[in-house]
PDB file of N, CA and C in Angstrom:
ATOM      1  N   UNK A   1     173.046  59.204 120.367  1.00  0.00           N
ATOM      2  CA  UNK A   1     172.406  59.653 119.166  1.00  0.00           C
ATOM      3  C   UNK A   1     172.300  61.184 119.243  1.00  0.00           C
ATOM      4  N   UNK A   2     172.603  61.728 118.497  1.00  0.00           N
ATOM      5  CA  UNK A   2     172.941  63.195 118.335  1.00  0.00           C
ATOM      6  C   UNK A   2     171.056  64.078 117.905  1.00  0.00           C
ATOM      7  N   UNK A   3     171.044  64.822 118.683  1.00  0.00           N
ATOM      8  CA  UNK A   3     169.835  65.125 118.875  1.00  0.00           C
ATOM      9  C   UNK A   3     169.876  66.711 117.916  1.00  0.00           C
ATOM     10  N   UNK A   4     168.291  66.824 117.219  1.00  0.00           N
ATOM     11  CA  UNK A   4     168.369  67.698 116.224  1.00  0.00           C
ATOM     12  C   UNK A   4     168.008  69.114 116.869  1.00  0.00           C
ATOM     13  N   UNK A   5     168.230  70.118 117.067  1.00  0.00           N
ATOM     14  CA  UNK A   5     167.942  71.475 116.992  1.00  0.00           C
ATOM     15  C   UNK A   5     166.310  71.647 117.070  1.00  0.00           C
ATOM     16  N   UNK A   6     165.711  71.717 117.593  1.00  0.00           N
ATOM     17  CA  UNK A   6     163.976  72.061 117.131  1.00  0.00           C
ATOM     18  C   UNK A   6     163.906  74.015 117.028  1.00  0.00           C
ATOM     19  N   UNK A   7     163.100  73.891 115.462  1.00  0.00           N
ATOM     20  CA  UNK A   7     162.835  74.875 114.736  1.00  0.00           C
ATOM     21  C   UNK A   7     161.596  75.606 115.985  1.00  0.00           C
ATOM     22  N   UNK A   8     161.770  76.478 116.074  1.00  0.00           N
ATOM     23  CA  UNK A   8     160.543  77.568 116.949  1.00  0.00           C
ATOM     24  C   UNK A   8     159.086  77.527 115.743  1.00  0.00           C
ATOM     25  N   UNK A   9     158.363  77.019 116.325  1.00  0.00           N
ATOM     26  CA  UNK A   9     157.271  77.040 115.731  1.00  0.00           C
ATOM     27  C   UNK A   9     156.394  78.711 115.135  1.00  0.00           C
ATOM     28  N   UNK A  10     156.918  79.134 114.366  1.00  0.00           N
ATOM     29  CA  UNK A  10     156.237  80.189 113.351  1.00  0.00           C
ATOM     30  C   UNK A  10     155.454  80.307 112.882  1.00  0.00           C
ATOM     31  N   UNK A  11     154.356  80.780 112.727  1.00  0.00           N
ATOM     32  CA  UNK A  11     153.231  80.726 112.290  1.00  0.00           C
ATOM     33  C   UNK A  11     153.552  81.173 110.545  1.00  0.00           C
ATOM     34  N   UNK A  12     153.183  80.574 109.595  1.00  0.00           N
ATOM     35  CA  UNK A  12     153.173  80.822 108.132  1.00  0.00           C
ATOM     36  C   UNK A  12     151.969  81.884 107.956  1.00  0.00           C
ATOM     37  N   UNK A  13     152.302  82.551 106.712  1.00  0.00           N
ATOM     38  CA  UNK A  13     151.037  82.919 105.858  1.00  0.00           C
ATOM     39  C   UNK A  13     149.839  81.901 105.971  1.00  0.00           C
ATOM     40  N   UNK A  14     150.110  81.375 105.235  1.00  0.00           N
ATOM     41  CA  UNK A  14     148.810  80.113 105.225  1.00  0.00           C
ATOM     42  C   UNK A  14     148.590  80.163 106.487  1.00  0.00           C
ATOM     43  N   UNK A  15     148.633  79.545 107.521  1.00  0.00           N
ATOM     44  CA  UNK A  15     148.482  79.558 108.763  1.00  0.00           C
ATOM     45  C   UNK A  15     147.557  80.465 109.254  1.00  0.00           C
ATOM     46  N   UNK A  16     148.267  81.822 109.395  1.00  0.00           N
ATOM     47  CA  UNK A  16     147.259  83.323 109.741  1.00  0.00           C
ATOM     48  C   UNK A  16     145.636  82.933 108.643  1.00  0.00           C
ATOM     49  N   UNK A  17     146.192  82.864 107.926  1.00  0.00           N
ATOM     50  CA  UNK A  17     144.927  82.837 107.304  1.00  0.00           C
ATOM     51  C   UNK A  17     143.965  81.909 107.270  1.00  0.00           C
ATOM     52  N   UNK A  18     143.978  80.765 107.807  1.00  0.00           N
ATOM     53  CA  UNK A  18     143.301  79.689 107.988  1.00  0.00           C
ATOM     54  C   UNK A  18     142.860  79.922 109.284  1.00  0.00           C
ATOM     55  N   UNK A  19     143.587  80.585 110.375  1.00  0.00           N
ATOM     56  CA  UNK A  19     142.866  80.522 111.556  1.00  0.00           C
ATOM     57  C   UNK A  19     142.515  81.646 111.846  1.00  0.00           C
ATOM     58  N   UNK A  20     142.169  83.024 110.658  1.00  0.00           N
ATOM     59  CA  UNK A  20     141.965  84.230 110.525  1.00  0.00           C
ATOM     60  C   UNK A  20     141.080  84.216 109.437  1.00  0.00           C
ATOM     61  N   UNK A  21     139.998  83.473 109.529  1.00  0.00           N
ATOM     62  CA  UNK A  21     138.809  83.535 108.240  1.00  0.00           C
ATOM     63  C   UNK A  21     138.021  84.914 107.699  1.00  0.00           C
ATOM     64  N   UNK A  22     138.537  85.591 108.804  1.00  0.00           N
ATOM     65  CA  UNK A  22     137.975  87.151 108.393  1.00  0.00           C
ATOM     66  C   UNK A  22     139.018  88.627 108.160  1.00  0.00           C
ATOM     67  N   UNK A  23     140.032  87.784 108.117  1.00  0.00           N
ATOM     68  CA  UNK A  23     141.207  88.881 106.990  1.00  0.00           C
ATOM     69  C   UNK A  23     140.489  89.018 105.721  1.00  0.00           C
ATOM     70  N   UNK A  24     140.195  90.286 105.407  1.00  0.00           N
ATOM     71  CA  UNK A  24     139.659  90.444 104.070  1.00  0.00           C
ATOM     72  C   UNK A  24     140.343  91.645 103.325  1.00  0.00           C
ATOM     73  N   UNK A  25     140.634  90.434 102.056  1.00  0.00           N
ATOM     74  CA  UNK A  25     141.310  91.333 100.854  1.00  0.00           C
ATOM     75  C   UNK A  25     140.196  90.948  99.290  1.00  0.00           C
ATOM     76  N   UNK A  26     140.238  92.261  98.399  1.00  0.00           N
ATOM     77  CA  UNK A  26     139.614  91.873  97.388  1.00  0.00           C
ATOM     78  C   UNK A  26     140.343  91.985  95.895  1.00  0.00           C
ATOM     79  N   UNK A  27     140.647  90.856  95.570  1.00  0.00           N
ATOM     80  CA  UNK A  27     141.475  91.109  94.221  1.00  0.00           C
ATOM     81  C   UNK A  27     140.259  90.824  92.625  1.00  0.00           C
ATOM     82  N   UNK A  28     140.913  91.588  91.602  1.00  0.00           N
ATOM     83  CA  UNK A  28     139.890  91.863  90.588  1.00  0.00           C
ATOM     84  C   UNK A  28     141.009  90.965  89.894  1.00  0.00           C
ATOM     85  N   UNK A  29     140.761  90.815  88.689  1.00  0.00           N
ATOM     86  CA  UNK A  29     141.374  90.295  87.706  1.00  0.00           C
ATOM     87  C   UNK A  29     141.108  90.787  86.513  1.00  0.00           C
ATOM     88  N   UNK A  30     141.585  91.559  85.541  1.00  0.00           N
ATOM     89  CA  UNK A  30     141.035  92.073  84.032  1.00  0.00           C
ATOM     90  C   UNK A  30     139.376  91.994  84.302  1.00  0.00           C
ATOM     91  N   UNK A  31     138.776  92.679  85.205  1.00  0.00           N
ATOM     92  CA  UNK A  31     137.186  93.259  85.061  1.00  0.00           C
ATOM     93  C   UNK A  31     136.288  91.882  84.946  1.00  0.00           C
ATOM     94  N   UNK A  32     137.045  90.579  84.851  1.00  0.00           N
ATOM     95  CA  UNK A  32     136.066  89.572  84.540  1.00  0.00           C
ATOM     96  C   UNK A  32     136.179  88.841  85.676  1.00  0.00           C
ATOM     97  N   UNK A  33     137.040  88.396  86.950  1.00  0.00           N
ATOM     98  CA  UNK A  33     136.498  88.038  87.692  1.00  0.00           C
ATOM     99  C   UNK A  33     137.122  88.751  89.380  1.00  0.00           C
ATOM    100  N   UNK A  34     136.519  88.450  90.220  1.00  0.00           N
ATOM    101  CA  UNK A  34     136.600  89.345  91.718  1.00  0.00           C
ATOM    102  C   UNK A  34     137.033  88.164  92.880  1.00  0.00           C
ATOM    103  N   UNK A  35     137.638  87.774  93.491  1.00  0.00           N
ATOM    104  CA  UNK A  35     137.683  86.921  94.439  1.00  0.00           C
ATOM    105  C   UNK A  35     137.944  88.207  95.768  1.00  0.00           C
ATOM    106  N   UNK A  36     137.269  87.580  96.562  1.00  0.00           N
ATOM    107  CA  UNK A  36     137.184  88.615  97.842  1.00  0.00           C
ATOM    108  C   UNK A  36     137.340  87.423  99.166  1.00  0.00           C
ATOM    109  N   UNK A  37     137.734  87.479 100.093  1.00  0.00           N
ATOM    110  CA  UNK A  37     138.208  86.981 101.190  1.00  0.00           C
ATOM    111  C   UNK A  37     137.686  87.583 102.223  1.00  0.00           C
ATOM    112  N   UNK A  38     137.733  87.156 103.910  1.00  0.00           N
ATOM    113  CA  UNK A  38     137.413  87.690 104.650  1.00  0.00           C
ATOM    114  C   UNK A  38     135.447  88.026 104.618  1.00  0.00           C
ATOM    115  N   UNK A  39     135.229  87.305 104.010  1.00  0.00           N
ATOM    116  CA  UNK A  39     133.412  87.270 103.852  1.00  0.00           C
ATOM    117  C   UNK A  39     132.686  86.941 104.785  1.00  0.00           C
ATOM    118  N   UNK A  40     131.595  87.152 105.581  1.00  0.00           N
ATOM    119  CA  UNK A  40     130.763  86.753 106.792  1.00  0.00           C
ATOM    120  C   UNK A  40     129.642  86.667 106.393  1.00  0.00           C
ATOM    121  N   UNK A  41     128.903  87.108 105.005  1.00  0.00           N
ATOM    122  CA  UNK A  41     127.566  86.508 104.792  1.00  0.00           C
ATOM    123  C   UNK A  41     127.489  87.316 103.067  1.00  0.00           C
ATOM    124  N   UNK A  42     126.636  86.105 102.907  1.00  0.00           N
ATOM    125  CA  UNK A  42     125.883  86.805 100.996  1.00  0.00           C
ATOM    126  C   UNK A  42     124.909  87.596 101.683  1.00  0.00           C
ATOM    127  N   UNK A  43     124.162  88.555 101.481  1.00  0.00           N
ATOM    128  CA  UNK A  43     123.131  89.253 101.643  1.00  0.00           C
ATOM    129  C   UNK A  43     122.093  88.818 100.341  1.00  0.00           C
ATOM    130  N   UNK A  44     122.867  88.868  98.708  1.00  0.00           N
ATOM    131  CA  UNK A  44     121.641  88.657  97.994  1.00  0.00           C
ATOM    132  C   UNK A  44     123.014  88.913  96.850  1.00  0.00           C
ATOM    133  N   UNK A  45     122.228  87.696  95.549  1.00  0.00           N
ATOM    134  CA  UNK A  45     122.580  88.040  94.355  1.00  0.00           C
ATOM    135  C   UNK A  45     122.279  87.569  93.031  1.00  0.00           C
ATOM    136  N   UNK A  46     122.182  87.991  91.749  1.00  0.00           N
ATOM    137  CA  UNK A  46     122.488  88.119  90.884  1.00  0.00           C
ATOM    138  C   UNK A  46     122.616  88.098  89.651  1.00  0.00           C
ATOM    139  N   UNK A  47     122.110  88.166  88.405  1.00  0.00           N
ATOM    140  CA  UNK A  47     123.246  88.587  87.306  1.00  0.00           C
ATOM    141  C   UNK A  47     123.942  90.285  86.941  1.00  0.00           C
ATOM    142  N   UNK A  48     123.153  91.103  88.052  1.00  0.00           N
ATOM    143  CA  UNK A  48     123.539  93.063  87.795  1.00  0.00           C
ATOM    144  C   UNK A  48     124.435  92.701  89.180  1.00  0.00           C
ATOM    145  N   UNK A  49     124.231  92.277  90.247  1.00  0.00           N
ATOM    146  CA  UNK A  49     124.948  92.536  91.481  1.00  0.00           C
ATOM    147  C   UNK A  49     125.518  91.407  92.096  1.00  0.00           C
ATOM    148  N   UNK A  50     126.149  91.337  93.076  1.00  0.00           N
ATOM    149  CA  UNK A  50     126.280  90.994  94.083  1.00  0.00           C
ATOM    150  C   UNK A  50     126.529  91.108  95.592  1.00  0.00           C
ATOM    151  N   UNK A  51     125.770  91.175  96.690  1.00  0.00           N
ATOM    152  CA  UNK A  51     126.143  91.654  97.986  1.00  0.00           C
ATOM    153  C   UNK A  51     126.440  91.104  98.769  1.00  0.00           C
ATOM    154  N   UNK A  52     127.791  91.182  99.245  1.00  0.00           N
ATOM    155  CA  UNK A  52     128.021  90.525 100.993  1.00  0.00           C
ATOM    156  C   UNK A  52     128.399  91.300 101.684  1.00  0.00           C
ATOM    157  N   UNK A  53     128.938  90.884 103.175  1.00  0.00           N
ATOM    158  CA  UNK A  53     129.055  91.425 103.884  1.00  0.00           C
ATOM    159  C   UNK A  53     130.750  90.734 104.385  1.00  0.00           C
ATOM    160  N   UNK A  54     131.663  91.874 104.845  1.00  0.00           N
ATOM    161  CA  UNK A  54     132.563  91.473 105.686  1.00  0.00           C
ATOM    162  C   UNK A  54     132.887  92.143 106.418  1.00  0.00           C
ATOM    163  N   UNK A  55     134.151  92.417 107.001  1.00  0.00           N
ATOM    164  CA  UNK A  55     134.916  92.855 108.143  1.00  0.00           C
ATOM    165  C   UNK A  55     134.579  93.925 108.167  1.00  0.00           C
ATOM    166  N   UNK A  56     134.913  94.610 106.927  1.00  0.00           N
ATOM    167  CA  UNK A  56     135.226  96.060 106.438  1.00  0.00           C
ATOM    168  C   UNK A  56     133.971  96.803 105.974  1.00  0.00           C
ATOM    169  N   UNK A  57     132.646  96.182 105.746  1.00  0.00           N
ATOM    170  CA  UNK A  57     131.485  96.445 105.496  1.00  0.00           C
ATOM    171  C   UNK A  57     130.869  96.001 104.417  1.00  0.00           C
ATOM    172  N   UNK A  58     129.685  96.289 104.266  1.00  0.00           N
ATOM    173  CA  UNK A  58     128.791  95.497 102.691  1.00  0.00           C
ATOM    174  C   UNK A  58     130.029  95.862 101.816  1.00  0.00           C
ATOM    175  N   UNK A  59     129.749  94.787 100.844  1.00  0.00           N
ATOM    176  CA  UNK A  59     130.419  94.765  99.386  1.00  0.00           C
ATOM    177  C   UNK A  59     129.441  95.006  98.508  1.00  0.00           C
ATOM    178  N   UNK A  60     129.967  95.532  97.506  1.00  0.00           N
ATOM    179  CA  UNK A  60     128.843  95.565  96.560  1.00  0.00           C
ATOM    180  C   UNK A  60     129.569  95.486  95.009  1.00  0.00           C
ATOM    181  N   UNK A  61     129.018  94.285  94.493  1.00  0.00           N
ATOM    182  CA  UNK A  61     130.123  94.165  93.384  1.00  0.00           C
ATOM    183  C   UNK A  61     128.918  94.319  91.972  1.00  0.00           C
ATOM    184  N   UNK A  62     129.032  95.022  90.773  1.00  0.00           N
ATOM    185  CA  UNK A  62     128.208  95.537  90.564  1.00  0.00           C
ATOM    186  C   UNK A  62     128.709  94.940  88.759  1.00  0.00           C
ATOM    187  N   UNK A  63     127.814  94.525  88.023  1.00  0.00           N
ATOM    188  CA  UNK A  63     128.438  94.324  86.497  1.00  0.00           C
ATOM    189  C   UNK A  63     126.833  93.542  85.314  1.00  0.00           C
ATOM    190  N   UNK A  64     127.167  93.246  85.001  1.00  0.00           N
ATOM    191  CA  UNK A  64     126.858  92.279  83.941  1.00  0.00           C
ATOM    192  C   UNK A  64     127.075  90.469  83.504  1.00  0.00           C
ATOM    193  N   UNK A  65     125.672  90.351  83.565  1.00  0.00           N
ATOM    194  CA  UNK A  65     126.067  88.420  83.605  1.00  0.00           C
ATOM    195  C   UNK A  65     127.288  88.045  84.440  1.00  0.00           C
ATOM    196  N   UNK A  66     126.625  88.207  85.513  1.00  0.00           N
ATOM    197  CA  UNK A  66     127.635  88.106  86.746  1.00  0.00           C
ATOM    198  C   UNK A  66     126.489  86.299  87.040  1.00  0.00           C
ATOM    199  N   UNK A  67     128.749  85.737  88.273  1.00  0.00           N
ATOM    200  CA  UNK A  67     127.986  83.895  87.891  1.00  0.00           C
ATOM    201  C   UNK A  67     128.743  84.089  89.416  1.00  0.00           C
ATOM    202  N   UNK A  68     128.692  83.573  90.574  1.00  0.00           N
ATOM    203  CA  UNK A  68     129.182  83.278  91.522  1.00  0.00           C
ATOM    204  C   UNK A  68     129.355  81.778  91.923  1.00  0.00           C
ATOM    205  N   UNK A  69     130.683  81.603  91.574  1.00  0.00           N
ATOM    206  CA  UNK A  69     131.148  80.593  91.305  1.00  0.00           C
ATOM    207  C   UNK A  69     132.063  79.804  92.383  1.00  0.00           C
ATOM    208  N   UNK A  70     132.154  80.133  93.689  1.00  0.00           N
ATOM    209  CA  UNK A  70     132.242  80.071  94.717  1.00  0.00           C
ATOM    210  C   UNK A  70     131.750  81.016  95.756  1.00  0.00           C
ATOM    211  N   UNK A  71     131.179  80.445  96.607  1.00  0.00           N
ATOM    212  CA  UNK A  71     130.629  80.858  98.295  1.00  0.00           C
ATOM    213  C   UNK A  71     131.162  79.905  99.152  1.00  0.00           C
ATOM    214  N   UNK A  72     132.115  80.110 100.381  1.00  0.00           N
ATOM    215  CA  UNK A  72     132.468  79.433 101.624  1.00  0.00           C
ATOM    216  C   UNK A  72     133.003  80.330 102.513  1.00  0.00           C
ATOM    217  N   UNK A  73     131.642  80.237 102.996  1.00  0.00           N
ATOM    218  CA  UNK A  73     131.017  81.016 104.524  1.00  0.00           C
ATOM    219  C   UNK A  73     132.411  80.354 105.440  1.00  0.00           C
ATOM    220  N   UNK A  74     132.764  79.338 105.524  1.00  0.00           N
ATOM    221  CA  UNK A  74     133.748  78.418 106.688  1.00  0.00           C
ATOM    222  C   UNK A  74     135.009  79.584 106.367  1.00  0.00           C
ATOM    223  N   UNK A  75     135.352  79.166 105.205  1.00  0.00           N
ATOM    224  CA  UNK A  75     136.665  80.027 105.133  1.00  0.00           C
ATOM    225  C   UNK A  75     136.572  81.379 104.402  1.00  0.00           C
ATOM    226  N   UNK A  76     135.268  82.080 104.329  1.00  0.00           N
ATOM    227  CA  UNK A  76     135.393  83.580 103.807  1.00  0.00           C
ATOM    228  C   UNK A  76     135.692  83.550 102.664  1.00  0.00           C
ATOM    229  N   UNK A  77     135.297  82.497 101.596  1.00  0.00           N
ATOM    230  CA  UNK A  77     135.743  83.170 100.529  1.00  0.00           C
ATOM    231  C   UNK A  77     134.572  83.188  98.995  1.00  0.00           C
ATOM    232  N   UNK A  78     134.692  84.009  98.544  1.00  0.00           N
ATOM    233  CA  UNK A  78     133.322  84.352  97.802  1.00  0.00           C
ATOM    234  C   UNK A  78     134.693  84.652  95.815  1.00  0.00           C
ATOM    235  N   UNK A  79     133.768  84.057  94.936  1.00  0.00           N
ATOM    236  CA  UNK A  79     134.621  84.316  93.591  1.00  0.00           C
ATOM    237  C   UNK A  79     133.491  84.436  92.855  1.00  0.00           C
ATOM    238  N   UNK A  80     133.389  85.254  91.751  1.00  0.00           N
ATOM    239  CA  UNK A  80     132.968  86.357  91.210  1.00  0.00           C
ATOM    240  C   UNK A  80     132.764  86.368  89.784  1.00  0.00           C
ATOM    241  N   UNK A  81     132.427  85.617  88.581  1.00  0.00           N
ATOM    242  CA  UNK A  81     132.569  86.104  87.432  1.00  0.00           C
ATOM    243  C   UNK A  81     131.886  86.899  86.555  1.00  0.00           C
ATOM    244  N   UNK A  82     132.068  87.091  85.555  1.00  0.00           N
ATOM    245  CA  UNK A  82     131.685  87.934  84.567  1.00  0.00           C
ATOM    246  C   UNK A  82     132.166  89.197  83.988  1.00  0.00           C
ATOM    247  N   UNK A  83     131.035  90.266  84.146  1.00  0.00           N
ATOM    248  CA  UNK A  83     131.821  91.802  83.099  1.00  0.00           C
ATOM    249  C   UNK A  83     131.474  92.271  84.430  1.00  0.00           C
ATOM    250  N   UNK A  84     132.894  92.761  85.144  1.00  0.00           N
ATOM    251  CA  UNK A  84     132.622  93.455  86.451  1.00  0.00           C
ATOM    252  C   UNK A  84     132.254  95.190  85.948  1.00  0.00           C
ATOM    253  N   UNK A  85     131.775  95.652  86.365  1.00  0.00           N
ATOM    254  CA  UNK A  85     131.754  97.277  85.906  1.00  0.00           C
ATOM    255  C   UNK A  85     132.264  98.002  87.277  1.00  0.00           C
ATOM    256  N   UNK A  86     132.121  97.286  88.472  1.00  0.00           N
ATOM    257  CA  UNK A  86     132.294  98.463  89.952  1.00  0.00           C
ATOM    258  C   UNK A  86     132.165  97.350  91.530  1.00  0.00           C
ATOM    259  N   UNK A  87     133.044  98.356  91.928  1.00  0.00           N
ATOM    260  CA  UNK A  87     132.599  97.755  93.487  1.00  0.00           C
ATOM    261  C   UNK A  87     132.695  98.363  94.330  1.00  0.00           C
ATOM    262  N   UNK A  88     131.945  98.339  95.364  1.00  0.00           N
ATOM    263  CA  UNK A  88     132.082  99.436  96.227  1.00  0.00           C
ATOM    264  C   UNK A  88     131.364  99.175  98.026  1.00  0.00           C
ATOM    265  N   UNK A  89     131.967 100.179  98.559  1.00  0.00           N
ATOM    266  CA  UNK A  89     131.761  99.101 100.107  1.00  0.00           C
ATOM    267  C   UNK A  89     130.579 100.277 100.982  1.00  0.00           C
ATOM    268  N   UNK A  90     130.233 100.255 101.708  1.00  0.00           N
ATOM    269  CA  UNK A  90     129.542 100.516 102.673  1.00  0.00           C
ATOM    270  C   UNK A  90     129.659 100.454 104.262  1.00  0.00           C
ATOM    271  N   UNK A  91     129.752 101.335 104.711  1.00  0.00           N
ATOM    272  CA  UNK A  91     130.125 100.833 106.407  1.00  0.00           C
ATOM    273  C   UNK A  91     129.426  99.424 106.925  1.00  0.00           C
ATOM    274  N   UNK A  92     129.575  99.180 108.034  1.00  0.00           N
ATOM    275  CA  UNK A  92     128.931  98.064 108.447  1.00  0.00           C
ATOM    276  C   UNK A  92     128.240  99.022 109.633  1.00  0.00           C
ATOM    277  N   UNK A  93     127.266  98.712 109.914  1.00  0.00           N
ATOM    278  CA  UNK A  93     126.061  99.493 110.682  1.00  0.00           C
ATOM    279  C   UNK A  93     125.224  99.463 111.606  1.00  0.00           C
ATOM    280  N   UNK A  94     124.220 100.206 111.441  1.00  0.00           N
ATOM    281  CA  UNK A  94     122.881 100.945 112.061  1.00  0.00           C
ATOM    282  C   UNK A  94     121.897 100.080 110.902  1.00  0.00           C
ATOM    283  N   UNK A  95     120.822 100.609 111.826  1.00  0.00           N
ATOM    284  CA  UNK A  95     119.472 100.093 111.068  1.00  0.00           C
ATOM    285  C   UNK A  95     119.693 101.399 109.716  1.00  0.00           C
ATOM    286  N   UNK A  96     120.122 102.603 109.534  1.00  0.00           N
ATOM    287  CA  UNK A  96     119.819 103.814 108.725  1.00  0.00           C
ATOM    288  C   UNK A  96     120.855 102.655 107.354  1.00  0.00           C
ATOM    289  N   UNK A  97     121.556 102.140 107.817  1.00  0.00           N
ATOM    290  CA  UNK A  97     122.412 101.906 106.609  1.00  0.00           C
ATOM    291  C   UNK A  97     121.713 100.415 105.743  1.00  0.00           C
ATOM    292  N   UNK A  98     121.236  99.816 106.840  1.00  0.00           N
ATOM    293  CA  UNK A  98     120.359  98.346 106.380  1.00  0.00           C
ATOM    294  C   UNK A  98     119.310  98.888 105.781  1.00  0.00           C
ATOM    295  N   UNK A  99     118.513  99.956 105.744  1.00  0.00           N
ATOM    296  CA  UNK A  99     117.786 100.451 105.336  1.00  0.00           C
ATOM    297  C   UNK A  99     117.800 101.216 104.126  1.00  0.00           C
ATOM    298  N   UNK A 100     118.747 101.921 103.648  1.00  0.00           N
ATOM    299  CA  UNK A 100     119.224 102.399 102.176  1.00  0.00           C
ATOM    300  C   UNK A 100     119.869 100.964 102.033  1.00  0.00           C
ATOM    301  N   UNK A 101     120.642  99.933 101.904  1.00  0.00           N
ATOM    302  CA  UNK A 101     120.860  99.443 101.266  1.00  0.00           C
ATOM    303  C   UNK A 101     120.038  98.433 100.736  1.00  0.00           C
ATOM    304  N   UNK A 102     118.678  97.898 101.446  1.00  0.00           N
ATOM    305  CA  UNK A 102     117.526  97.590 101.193  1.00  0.00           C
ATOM    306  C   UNK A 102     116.731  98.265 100.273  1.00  0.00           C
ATOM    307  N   UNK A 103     117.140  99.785 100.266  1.00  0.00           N
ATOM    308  CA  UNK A 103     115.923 100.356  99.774  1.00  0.00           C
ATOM    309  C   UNK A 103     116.632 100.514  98.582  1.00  0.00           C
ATOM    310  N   UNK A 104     117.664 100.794  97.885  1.00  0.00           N
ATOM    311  CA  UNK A 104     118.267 100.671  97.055  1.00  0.00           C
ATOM    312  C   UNK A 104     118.659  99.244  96.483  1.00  0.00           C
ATOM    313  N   UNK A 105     118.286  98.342  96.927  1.00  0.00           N
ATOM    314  CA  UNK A 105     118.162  96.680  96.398  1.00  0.00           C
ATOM    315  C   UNK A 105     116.660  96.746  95.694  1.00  0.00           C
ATOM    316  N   UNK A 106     115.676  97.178  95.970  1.00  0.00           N
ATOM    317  CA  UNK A 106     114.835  97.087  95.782  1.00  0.00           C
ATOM    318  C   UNK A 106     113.682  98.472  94.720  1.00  0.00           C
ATOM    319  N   UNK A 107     114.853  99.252  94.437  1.00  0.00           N
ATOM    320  CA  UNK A 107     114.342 100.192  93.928  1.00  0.00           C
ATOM    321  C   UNK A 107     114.127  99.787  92.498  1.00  0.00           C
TER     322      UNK A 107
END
């Protein structure tokens, strides 16, 4: 019986990313919705904001009748709707940075 060739096992896209839950990319869509990847925690949200945290530092996604319409902490991934107006990131930190971004949550 004539025996088949075995393919070298390659890792796919999908792949990396399933066993890489904290690759983080953030795609917008026409201002109405945000899907972001690579997520490690909500901090707090919403209908003016939303905050998490990932790889790359706080997120801060910022709009109007905002609906979060997925959160999964397992696989990093956080989706976003409404009238986005902004987003914008923050290092990941020190107590000085948990602290303005607290104090600016709360202002």
């Amino acid at each position: 019986m004539p025996m088949q060739p075995q393919k070298p096992d390659r890792p796919t896209i999908t792949d990396e990313r399933k066993r890489s839950p904290s690759r983080h990319s953030l795609q917008i869509d026409r201002r109405e919705q945000v899907l972001v990847t690579g997520l490690t925690d909500v901090i707090s949200f919403d209908e003016e904001s939303v905050i998490g945290e990932t790889e790359m530092g706080v997120i801060i996604i910022k709009g109007g009748n905002l609906h979060v319409s997925k959160i999964n902490l397992d696989s990093g991934e956080l989706a976003v709707s409404g009238e986005i107006d902004g987003v914008t990131y923050e290092n990941a930190g020190g107590p000085a940075k948990a602290k303005s971004l607290l104090g600016r949550m709360f202002r």
